[in-house]
PDB file of N, CA and C in Angstrom:
ATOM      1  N   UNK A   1      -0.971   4.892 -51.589  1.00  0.00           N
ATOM      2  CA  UNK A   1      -1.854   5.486 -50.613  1.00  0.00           C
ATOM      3  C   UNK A   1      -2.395   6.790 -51.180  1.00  0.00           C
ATOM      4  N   UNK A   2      -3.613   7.220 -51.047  1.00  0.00           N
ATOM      5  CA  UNK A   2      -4.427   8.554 -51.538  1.00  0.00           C
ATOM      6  C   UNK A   2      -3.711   9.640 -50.842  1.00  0.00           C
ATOM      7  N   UNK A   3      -3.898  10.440 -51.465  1.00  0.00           N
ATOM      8  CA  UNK A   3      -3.415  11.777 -50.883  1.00  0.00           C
ATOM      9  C   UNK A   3      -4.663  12.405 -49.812  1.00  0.00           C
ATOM     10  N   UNK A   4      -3.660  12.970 -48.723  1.00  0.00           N
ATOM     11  CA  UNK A   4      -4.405  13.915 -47.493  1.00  0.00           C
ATOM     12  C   UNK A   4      -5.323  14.526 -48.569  1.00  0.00           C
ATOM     13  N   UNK A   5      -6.416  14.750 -48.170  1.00  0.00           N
ATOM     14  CA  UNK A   5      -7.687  16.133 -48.420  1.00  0.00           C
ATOM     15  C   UNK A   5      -7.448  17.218 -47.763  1.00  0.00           C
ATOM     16  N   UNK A   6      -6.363  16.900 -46.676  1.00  0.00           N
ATOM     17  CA  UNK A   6      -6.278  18.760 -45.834  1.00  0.00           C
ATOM     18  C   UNK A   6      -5.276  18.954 -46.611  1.00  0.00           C
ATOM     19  N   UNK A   7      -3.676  18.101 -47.165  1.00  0.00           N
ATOM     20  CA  UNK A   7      -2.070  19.195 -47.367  1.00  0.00           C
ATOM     21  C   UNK A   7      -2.025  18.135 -48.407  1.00  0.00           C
ATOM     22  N   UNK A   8      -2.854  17.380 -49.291  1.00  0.00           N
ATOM     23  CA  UNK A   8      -2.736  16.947 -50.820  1.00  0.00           C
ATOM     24  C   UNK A   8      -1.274  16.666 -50.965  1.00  0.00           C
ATOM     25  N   UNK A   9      -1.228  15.794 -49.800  1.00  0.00           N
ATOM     26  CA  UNK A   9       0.471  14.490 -49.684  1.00  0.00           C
ATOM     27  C   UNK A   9      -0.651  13.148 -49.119  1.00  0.00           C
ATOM     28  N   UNK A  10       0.426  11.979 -49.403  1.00  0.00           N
ATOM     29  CA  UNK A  10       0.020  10.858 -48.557  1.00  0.00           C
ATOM     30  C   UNK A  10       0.809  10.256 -47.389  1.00  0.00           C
ATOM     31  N   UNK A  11      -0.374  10.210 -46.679  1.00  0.00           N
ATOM     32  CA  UNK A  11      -0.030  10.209 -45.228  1.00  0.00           C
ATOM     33  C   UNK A  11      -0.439   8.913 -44.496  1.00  0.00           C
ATOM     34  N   UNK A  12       0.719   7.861 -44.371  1.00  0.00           N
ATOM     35  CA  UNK A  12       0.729   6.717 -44.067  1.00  0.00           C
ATOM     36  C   UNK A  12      -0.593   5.992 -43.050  1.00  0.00           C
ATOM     37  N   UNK A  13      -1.408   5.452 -43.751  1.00  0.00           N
ATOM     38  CA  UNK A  13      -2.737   4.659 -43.057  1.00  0.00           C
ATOM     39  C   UNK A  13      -2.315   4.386 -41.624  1.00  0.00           C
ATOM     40  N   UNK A  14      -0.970   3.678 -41.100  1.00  0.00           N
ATOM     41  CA  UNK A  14      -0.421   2.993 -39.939  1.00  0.00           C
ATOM     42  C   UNK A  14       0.463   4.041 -38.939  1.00  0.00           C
ATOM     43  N   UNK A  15       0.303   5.415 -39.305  1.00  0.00           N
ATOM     44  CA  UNK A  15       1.015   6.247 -38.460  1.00  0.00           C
ATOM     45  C   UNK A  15       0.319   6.847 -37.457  1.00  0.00           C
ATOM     46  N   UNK A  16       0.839   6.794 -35.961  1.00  0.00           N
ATOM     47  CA  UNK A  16      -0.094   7.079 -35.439  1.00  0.00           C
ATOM     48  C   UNK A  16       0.005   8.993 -35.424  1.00  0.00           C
ATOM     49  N   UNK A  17       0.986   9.686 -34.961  1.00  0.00           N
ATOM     50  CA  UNK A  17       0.838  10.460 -35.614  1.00  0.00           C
ATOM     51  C   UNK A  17      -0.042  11.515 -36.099  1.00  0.00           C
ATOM     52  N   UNK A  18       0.159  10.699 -37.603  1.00  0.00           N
ATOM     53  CA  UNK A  18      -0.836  11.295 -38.728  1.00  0.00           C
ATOM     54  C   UNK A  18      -2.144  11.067 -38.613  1.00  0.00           C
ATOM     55  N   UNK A  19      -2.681   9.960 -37.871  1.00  0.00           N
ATOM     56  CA  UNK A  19      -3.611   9.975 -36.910  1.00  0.00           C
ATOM     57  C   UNK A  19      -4.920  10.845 -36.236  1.00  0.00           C
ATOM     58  N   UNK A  20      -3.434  11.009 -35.636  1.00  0.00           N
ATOM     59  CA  UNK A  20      -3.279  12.232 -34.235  1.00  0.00           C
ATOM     60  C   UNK A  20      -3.680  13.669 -35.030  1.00  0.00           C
ATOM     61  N   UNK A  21      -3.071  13.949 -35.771  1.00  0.00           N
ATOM     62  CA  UNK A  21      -2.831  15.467 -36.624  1.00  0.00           C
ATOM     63  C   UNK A  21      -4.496  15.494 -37.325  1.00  0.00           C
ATOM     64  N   UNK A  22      -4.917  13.812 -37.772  1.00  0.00           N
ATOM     65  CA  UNK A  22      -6.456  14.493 -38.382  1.00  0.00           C
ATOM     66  C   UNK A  22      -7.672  14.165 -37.596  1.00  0.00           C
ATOM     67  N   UNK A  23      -7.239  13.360 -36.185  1.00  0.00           N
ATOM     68  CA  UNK A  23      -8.457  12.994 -35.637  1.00  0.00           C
ATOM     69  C   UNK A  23      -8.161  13.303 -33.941  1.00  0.00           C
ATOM     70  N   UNK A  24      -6.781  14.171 -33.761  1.00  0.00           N
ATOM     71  CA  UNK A  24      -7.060  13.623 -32.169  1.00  0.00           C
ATOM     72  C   UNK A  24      -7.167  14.995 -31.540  1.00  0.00           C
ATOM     73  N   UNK A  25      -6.906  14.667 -30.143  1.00  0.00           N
ATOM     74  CA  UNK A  25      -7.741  15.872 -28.898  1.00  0.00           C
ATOM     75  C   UNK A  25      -6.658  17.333 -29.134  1.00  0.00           C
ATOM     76  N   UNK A  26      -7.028  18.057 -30.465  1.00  0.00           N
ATOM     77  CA  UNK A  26      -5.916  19.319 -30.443  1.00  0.00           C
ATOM     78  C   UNK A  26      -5.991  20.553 -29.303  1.00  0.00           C
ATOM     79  N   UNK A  27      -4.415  20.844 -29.113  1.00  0.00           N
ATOM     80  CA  UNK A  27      -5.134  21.745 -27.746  1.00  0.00           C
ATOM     81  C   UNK A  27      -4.927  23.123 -28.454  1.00  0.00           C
ATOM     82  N   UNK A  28      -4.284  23.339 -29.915  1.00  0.00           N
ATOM     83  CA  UNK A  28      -4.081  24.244 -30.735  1.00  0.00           C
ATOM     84  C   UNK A  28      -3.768  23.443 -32.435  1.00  0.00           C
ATOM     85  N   UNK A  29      -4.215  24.803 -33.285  1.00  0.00           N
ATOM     86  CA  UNK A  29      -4.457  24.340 -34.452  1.00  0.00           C
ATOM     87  C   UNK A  29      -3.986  25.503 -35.268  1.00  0.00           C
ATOM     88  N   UNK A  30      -2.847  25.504 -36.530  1.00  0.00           N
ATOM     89  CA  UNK A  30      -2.752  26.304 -37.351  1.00  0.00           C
ATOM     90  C   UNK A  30      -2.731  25.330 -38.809  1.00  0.00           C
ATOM     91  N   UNK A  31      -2.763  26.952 -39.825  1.00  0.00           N
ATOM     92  CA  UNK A  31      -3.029  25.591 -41.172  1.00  0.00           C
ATOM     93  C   UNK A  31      -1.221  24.610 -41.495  1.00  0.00           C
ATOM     94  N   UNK A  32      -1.717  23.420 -41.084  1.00  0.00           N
ATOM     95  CA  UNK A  32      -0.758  22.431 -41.709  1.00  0.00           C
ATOM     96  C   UNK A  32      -0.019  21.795 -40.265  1.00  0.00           C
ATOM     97  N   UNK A  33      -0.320  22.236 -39.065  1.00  0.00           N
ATOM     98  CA  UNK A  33      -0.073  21.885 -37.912  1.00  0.00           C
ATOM     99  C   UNK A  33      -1.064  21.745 -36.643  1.00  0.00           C
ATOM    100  N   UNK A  34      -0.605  20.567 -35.681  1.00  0.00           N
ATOM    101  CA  UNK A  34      -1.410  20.542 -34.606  1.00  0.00           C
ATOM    102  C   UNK A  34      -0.685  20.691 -33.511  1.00  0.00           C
ATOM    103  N   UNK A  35      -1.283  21.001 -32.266  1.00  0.00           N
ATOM    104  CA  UNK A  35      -0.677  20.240 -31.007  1.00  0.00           C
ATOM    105  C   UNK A  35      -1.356  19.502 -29.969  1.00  0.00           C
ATOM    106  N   UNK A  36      -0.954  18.354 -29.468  1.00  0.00           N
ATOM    107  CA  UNK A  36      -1.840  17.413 -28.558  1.00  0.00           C
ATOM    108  C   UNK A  36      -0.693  17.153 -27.062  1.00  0.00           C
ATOM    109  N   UNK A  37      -1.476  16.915 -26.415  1.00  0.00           N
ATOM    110  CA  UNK A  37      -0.899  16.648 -24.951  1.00  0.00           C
ATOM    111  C   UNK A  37       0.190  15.038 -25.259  1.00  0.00           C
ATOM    112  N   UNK A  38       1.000  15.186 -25.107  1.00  0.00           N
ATOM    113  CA  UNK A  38       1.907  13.833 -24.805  1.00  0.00           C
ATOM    114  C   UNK A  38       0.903  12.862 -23.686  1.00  0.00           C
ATOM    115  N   UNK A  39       0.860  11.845 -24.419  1.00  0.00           N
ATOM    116  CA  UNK A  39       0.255  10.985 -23.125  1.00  0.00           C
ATOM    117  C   UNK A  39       1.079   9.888 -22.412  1.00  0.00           C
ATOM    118  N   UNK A  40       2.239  10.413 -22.822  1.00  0.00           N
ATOM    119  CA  UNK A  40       3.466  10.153 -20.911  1.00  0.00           C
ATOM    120  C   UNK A  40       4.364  11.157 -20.971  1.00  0.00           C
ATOM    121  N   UNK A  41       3.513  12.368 -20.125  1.00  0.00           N
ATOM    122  CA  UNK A  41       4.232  13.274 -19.920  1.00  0.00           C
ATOM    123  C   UNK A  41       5.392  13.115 -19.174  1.00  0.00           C
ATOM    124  N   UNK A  42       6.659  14.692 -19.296  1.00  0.00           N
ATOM    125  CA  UNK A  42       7.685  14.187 -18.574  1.00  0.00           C
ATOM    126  C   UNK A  42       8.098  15.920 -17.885  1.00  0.00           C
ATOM    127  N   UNK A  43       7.081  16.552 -17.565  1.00  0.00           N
ATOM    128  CA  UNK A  43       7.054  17.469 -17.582  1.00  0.00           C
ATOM    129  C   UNK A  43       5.745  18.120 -17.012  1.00  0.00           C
ATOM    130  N   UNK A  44       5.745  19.532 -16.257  1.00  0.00           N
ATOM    131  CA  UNK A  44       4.955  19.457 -15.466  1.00  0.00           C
ATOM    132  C   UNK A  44       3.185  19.718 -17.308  1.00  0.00           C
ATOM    133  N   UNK A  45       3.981  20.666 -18.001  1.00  0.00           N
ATOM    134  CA  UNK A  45       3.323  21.143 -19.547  1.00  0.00           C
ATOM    135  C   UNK A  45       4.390  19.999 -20.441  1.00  0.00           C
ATOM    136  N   UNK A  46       3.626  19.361 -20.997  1.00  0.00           N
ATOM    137  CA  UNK A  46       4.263  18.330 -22.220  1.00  0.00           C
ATOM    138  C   UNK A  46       3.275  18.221 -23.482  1.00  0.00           C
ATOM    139  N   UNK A  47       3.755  19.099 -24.488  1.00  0.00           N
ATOM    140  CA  UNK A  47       2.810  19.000 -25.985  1.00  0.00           C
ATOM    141  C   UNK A  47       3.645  18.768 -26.387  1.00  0.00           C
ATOM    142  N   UNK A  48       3.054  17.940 -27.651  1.00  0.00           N
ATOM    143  CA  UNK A  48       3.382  17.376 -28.908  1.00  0.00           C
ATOM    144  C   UNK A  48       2.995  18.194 -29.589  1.00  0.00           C
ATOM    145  N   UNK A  49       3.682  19.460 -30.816  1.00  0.00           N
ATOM    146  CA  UNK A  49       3.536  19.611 -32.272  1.00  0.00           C
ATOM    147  C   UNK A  49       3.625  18.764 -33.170  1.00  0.00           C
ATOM    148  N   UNK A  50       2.705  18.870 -34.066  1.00  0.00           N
ATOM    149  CA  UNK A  50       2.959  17.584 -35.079  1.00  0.00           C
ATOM    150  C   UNK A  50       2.396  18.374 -36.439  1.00  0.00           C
ATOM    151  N   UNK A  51       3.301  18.366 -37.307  1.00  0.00           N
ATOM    152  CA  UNK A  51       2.513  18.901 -38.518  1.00  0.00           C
ATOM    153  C   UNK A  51       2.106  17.878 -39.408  1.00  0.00           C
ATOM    154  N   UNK A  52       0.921  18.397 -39.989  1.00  0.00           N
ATOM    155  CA  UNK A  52       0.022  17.215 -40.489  1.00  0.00           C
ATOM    156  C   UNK A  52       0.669  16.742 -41.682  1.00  0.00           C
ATOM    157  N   UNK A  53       1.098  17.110 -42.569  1.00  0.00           N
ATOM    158  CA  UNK A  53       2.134  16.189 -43.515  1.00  0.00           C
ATOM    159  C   UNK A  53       3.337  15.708 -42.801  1.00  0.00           C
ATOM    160  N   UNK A  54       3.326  14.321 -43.549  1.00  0.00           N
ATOM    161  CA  UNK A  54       4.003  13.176 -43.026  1.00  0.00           C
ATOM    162  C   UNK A  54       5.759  13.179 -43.162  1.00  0.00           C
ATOM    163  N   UNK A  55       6.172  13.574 -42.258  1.00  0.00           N
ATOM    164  CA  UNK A  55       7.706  13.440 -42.737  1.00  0.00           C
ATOM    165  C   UNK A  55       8.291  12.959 -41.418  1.00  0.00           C
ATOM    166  N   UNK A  56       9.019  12.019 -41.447  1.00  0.00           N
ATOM    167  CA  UNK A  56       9.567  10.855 -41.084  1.00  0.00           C
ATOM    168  C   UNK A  56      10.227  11.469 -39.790  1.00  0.00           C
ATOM    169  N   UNK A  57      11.230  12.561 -40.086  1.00  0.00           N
ATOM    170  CA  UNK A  57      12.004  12.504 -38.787  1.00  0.00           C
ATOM    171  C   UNK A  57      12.910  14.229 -39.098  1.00  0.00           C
ATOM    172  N   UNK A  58      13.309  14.812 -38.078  1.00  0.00           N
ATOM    173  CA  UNK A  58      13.824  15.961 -38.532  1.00  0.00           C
ATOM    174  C   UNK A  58      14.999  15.990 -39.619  1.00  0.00           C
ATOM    175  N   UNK A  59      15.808  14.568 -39.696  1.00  0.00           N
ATOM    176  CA  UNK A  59      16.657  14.966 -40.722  1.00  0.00           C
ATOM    177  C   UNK A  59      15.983  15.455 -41.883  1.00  0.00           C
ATOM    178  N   UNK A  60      14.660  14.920 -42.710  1.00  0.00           N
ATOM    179  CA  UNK A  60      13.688  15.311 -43.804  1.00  0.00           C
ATOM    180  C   UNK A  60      13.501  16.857 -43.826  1.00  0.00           C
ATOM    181  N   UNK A  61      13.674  17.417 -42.451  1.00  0.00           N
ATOM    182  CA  UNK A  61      13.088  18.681 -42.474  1.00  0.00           C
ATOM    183  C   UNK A  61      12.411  19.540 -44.014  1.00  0.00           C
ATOM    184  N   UNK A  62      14.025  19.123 -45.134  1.00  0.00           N
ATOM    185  CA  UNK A  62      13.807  20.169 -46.444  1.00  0.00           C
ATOM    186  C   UNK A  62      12.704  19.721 -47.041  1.00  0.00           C
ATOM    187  N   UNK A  63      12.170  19.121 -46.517  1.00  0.00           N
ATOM    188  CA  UNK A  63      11.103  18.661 -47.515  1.00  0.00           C
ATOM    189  C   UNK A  63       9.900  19.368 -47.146  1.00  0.00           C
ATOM    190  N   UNK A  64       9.807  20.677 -46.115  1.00  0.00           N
ATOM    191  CA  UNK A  64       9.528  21.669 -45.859  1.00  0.00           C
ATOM    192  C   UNK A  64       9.790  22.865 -47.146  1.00  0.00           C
ATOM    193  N   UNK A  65       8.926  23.525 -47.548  1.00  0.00           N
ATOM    194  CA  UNK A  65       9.371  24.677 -48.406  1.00  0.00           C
ATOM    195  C   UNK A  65       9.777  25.510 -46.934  1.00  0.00           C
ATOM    196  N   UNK A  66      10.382  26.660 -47.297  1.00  0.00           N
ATOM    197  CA  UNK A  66      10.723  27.399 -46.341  1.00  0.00           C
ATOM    198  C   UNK A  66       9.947  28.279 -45.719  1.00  0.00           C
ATOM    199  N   UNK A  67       8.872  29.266 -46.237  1.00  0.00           N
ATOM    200  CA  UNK A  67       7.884  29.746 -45.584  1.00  0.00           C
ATOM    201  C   UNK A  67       7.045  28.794 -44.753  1.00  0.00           C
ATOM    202  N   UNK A  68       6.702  27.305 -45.052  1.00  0.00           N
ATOM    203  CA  UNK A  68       6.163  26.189 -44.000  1.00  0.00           C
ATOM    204  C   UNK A  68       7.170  26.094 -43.197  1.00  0.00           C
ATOM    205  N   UNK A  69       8.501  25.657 -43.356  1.00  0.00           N
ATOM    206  CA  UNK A  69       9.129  25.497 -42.177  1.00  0.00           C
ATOM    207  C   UNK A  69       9.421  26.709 -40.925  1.00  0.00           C
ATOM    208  N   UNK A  70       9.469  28.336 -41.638  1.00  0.00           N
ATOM    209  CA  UNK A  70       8.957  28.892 -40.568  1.00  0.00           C
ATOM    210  C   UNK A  70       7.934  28.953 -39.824  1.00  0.00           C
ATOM    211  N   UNK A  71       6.832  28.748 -40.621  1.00  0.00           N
ATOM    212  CA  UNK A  71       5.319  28.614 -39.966  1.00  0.00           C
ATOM    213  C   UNK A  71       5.363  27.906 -38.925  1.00  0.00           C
ATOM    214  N   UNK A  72       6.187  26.604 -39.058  1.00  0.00           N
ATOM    215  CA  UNK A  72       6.131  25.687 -38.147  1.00  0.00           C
ATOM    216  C   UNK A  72       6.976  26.027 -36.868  1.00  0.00           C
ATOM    217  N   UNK A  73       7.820  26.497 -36.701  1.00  0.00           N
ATOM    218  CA  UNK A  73       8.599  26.962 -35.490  1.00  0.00           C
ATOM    219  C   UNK A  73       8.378  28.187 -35.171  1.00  0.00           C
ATOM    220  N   UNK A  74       7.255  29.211 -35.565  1.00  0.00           N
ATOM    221  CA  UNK A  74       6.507  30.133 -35.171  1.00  0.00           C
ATOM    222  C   UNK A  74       5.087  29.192 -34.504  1.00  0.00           C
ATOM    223  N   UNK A  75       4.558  28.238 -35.247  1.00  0.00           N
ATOM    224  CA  UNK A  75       3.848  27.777 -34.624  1.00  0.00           C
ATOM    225  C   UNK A  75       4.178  26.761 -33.072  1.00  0.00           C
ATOM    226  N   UNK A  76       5.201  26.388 -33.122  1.00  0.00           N
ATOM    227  CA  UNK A  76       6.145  26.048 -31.850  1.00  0.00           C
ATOM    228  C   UNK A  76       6.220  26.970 -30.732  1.00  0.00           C
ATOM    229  N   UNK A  77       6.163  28.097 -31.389  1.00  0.00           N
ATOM    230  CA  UNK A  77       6.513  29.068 -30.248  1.00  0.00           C
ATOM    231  C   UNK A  77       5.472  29.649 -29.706  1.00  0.00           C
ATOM    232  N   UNK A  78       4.189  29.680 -30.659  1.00  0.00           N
ATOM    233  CA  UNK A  78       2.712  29.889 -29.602  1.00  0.00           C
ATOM    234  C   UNK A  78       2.013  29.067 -29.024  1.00  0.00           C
ATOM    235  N   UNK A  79       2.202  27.703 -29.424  1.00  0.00           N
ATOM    236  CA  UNK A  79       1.997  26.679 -28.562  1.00  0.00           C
ATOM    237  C   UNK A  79       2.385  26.630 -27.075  1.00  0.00           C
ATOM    238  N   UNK A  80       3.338  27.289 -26.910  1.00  0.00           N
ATOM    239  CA  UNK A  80       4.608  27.237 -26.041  1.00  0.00           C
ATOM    240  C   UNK A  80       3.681  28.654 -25.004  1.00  0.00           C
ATOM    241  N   UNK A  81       3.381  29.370 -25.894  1.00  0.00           N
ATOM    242  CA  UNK A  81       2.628  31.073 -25.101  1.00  0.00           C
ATOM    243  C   UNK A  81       1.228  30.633 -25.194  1.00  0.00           C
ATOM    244  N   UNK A  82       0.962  29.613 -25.701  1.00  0.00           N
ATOM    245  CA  UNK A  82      -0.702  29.735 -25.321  1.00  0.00           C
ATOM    246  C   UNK A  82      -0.921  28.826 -24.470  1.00  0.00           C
ATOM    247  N   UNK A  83      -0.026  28.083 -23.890  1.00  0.00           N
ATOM    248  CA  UNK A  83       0.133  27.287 -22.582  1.00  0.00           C
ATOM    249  C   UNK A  83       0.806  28.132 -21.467  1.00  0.00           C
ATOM    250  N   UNK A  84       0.921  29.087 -21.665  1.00  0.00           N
ATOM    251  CA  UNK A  84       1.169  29.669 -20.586  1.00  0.00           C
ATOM    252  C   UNK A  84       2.692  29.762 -20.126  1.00  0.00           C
ATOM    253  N   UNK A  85       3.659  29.387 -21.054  1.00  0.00           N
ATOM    254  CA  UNK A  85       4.876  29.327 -20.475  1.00  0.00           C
ATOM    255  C   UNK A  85       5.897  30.174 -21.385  1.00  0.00           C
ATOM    256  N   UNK A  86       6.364  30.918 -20.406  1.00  0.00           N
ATOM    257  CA  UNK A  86       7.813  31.893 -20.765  1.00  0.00           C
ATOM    258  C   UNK A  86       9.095  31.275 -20.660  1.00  0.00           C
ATOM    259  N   UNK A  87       9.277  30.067 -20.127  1.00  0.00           N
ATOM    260  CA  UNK A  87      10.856  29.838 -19.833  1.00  0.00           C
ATOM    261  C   UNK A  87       9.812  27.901 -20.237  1.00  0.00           C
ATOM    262  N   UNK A  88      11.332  27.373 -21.093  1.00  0.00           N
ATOM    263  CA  UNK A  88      10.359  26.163 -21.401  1.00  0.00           C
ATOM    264  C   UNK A  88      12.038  25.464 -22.272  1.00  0.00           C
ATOM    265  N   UNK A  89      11.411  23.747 -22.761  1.00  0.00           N
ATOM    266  CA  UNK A  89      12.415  23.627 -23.676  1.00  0.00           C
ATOM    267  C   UNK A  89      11.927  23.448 -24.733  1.00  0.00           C
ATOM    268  N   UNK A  90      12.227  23.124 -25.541  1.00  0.00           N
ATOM    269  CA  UNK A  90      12.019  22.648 -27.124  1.00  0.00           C
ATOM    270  C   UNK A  90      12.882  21.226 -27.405  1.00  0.00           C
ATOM    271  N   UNK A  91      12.658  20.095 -27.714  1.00  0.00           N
ATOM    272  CA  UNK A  91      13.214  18.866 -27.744  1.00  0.00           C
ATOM    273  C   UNK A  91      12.555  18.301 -28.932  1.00  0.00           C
ATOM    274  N   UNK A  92      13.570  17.510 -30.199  1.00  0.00           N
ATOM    275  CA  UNK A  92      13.187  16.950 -31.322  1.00  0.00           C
ATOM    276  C   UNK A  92      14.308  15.816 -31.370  1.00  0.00           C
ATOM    277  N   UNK A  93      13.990  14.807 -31.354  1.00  0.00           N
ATOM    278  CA  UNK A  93      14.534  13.326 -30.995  1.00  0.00           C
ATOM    279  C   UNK A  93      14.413  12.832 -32.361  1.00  0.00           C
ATOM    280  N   UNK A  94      15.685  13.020 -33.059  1.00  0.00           N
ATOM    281  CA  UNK A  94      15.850  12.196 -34.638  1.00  0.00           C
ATOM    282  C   UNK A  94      16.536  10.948 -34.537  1.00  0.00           C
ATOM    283  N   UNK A  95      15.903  10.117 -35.308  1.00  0.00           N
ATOM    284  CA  UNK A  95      16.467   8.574 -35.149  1.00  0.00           C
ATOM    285  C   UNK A  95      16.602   7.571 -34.061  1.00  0.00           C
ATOM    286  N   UNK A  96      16.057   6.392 -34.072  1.00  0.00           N
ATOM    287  CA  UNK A  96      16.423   5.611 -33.007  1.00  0.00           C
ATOM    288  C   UNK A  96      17.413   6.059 -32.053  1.00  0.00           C
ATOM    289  N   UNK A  97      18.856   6.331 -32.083  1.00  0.00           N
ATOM    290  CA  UNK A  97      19.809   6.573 -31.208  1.00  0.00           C
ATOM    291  C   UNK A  97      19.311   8.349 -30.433  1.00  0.00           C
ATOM    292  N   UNK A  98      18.739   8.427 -31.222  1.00  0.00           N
ATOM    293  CA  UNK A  98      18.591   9.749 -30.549  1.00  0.00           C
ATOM    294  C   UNK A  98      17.375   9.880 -29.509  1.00  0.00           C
ATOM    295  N   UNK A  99      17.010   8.680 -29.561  1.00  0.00           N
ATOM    296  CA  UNK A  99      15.705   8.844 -28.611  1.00  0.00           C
ATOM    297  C   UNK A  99      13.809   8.994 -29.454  1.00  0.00           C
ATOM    298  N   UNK A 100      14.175   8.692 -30.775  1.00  0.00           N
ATOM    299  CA  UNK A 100      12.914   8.667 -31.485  1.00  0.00           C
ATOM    300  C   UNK A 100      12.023   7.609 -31.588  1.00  0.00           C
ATOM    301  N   UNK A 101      11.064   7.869 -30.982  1.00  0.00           N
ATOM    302  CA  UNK A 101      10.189   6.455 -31.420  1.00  0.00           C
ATOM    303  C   UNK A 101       9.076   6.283 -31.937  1.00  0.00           C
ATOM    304  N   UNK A 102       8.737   7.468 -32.675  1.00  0.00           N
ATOM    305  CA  UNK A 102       7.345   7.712 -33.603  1.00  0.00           C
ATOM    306  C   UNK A 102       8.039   8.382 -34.429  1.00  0.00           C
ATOM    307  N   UNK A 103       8.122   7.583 -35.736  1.00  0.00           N
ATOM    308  CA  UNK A 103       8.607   7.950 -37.066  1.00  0.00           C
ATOM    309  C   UNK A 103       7.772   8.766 -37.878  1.00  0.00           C
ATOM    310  N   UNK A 104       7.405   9.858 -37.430  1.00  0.00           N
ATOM    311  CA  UNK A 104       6.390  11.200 -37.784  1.00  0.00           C
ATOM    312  C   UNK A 104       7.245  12.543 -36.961  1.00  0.00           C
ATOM    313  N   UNK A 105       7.960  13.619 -37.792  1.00  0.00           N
ATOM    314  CA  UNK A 105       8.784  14.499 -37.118  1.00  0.00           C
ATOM    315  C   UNK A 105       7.517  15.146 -36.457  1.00  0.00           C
ATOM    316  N   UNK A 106       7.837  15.875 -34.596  1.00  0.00           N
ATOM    317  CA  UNK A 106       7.374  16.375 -33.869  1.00  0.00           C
ATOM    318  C   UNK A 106       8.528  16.996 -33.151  1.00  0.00           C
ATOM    319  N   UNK A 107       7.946  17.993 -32.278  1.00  0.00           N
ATOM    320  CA  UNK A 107       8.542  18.768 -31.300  1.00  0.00           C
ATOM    321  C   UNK A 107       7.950  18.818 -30.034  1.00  0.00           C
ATOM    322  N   UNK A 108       8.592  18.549 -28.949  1.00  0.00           N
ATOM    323  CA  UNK A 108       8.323  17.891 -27.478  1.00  0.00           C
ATOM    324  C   UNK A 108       8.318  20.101 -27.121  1.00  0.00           C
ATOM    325  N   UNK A 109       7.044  20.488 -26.868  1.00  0.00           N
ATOM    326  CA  UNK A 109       7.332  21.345 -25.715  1.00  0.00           C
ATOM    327  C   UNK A 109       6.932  20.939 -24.414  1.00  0.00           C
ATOM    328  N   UNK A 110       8.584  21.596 -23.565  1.00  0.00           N
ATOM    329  CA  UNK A 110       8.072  20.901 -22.127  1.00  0.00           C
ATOM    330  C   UNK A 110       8.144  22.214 -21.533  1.00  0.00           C
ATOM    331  N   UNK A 111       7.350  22.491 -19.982  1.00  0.00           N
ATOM    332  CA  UNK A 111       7.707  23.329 -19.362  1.00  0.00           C
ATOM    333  C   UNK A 111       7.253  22.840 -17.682  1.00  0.00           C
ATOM    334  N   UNK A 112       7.685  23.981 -16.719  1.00  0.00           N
ATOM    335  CA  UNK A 112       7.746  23.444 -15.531  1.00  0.00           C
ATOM    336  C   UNK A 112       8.590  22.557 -15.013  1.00  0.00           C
ATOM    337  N   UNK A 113       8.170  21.705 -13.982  1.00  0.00           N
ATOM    338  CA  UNK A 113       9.117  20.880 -13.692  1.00  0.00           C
ATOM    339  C   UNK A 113       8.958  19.669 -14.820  1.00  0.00           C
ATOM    340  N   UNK A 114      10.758  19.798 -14.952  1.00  0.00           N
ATOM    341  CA  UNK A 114      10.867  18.428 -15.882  1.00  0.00           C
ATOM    342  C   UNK A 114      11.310  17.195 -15.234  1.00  0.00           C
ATOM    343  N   UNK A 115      10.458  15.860 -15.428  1.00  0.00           N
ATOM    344  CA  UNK A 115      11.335  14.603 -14.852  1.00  0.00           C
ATOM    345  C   UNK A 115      12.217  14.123 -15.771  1.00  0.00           C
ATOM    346  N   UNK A 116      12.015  14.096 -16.203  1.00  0.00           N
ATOM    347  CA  UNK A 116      12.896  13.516 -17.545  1.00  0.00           C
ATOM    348  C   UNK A 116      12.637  13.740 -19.096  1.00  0.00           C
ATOM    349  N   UNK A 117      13.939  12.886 -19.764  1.00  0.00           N
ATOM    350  CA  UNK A 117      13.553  13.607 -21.340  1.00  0.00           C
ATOM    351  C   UNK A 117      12.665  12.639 -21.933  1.00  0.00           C
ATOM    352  N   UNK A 118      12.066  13.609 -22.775  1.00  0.00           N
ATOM    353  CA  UNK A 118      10.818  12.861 -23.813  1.00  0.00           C
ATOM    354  C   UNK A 118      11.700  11.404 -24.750  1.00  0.00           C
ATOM    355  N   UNK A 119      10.744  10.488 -24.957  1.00  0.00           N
ATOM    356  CA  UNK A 119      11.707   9.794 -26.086  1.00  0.00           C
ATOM    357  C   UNK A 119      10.785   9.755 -27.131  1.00  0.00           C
TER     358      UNK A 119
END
């Protein structure tokens, strides 16, 4: 598969995802990350972070250099303030048993009333 033109990795044709990160409705944008509305929310605020290189699931995390992987949970956390919410959770569902079902690592911010957990 060709390498991304935005983060010069390859980023699986069939993910939706990765998709998502280069073509869909962002409600915030930093370099190498997006965020989009969950479309079955579980929560009164439910975004999806998704950073645009492709990595499978949080166990991969290292495959983050470390200045990106802070970027990315700084970028978590204004997602979180540019929606308007001070008290909120943060939820990352690794592996089937854990509740994962899009094999592209993301972070569920929820806030407000929650019905239930993201899977």
């Amino acid at each position: 598969m060709p390498p991304s033109p935005r983060r010069a990795c390859a980023l699986p044709d069939d993910c939706l995802f990765c998709t998502l990160a280069r073509e869909g409705d962002h409600v915030a944008r930093a370099d190498g990350f997006v965020a989009i509305r969950d479309i079955n929310p579980q929560a009164a605020t439910h975004l999806l972070v998704l950073p645009e290189r492709h990595v499978d699931t949080f166990r991969d995390v290292s495959a983050f250099p470390a200045e990106e992987a802070k970027r990315m949970l700084e970028f978590v956390a204004h997602v979180a303030r540019a929606a308007g919410l001070s008290d909120y959770r943060v939820v990352v569902n690794v592996g089937p048993g854990g509740g994962q079902t899009i094999f592209h690592l993301h972070w569920h911010v929820l806030g407000g009333k929650i019905t239930g957990l993201p899977q």
